[in-house]
C-alpha atoms as a PDB file:
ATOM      1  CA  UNK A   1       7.574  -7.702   0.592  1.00  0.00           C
ATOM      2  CA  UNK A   2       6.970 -11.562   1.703  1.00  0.00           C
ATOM      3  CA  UNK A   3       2.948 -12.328   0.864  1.00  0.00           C
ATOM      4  CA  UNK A   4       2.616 -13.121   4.502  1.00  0.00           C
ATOM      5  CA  UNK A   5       3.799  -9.638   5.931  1.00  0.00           C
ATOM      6  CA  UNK A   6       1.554  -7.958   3.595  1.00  0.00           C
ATOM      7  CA  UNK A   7      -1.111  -9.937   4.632  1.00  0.00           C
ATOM      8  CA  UNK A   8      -0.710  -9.148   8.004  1.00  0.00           C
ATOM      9  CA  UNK A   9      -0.509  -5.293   7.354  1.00  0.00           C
ATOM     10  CA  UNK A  10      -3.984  -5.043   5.926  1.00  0.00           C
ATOM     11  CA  UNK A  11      -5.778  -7.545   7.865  1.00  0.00           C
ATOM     12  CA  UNK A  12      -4.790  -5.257  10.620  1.00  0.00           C
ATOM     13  CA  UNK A  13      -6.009  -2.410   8.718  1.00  0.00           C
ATOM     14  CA  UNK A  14      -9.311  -4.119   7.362  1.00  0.00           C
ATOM     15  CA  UNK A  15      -9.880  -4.789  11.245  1.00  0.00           C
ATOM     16  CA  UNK A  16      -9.812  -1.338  11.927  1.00  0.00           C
ATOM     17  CA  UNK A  17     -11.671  -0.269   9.107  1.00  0.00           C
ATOM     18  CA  UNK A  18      -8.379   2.237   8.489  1.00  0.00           C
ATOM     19  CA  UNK A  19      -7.971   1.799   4.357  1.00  0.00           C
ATOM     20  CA  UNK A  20      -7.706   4.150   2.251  1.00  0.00           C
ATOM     21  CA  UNK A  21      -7.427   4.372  -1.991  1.00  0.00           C
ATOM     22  CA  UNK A  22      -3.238   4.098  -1.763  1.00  0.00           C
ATOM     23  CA  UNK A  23      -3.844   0.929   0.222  1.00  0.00           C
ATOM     24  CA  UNK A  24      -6.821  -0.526  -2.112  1.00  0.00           C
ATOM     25  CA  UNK A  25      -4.083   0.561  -5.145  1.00  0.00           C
ATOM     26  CA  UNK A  26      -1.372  -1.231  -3.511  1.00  0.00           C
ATOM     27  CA  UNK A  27      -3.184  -4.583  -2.830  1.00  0.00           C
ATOM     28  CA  UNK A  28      -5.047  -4.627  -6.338  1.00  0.00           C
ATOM     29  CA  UNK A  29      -1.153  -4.067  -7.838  1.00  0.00           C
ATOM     30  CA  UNK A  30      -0.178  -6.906  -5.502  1.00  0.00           C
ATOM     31  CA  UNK A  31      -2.536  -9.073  -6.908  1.00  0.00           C
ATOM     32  CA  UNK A  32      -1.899  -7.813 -10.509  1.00  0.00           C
ATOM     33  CA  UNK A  33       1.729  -8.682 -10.103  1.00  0.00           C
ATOM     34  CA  UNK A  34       0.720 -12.014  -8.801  1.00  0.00           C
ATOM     35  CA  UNK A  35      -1.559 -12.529 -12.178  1.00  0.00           C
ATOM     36  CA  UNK A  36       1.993 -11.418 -14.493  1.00  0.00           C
ATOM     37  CA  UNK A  37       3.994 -13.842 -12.156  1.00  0.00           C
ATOM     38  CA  UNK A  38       1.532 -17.254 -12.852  1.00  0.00           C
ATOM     39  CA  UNK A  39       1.160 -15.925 -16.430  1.00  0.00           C
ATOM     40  CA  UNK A  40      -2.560 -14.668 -16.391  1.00  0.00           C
ATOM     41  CA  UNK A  41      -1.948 -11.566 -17.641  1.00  0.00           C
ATOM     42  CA  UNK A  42       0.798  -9.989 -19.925  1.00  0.00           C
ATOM     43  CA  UNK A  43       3.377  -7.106 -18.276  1.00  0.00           C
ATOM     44  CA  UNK A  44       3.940  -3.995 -20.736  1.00  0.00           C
ATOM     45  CA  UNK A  45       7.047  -3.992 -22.180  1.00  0.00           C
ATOM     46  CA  UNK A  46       8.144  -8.108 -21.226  1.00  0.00           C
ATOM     47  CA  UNK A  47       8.807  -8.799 -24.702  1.00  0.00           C
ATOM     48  CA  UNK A  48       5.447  -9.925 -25.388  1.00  0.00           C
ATOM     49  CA  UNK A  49       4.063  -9.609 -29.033  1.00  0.00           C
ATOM     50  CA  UNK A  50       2.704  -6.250 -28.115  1.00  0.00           C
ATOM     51  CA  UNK A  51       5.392  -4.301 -26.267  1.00  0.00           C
ATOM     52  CA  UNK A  52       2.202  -1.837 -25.440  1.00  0.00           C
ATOM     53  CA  UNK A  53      -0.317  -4.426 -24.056  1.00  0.00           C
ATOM     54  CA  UNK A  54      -1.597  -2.478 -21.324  1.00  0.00           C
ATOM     55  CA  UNK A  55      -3.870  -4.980 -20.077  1.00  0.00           C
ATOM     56  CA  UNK A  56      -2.537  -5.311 -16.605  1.00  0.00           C
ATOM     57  CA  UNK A  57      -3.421  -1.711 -15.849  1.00  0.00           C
ATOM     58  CA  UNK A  58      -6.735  -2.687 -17.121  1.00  0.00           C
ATOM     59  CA  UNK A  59      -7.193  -5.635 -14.298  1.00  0.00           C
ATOM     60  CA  UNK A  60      -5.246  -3.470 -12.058  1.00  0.00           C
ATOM     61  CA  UNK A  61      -8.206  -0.713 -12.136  1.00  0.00           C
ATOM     62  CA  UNK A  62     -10.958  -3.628 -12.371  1.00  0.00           C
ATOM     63  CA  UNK A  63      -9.574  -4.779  -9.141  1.00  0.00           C
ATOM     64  CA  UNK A  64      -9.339  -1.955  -7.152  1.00  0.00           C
ATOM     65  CA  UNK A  65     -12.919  -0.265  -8.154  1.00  0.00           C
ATOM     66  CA  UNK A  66     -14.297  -3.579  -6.494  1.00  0.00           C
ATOM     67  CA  UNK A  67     -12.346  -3.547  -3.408  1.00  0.00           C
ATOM     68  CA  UNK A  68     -13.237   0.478  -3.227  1.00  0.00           C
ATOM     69  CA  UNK A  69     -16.778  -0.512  -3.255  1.00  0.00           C
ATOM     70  CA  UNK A  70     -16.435  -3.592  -1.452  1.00  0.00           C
ATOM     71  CA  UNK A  71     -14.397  -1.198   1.149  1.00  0.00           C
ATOM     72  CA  UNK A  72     -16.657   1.629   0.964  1.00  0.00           C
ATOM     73  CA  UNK A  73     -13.680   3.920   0.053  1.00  0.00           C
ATOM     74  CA  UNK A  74     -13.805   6.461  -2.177  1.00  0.00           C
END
């Protein structure tokens, strides 16, 4: 999905306060992705020197406790 379309999805959604926890998951794995994609965090299994570095599930669930509180979604 192009950054701008999903931009547009949940600004409509923000607007009308209408989030919920899949949504929160899906933009803190956007952002996660985005992270693996500049470099700022390693991907499981990409070769790295730890084929089990799960660290991007780690900023993955940092992310989206914020925006759940930030969102007031539980």
């Amino acid at each position: 999905m192009i950054q701008s379309d999903l931009q547009k999805i949940y600004t409509k959604k923000i607007k009308d306060n209408n989030l919920n926890c899949d949504d929160i998951m899906d933009i803190a794995t956007t952002i996660v992705h985005q992270f693996i994609d500049e470099g700022l965090c390693p991907n499981y299994g990409d070769g790295a020197k730890d084929p089990y570095d799960e660290t991007h599930f780690e900023y993955q669930d940092i992310i989206r406790e914020h925006l759940e509180t930030l969102f007031k979604i539980k």
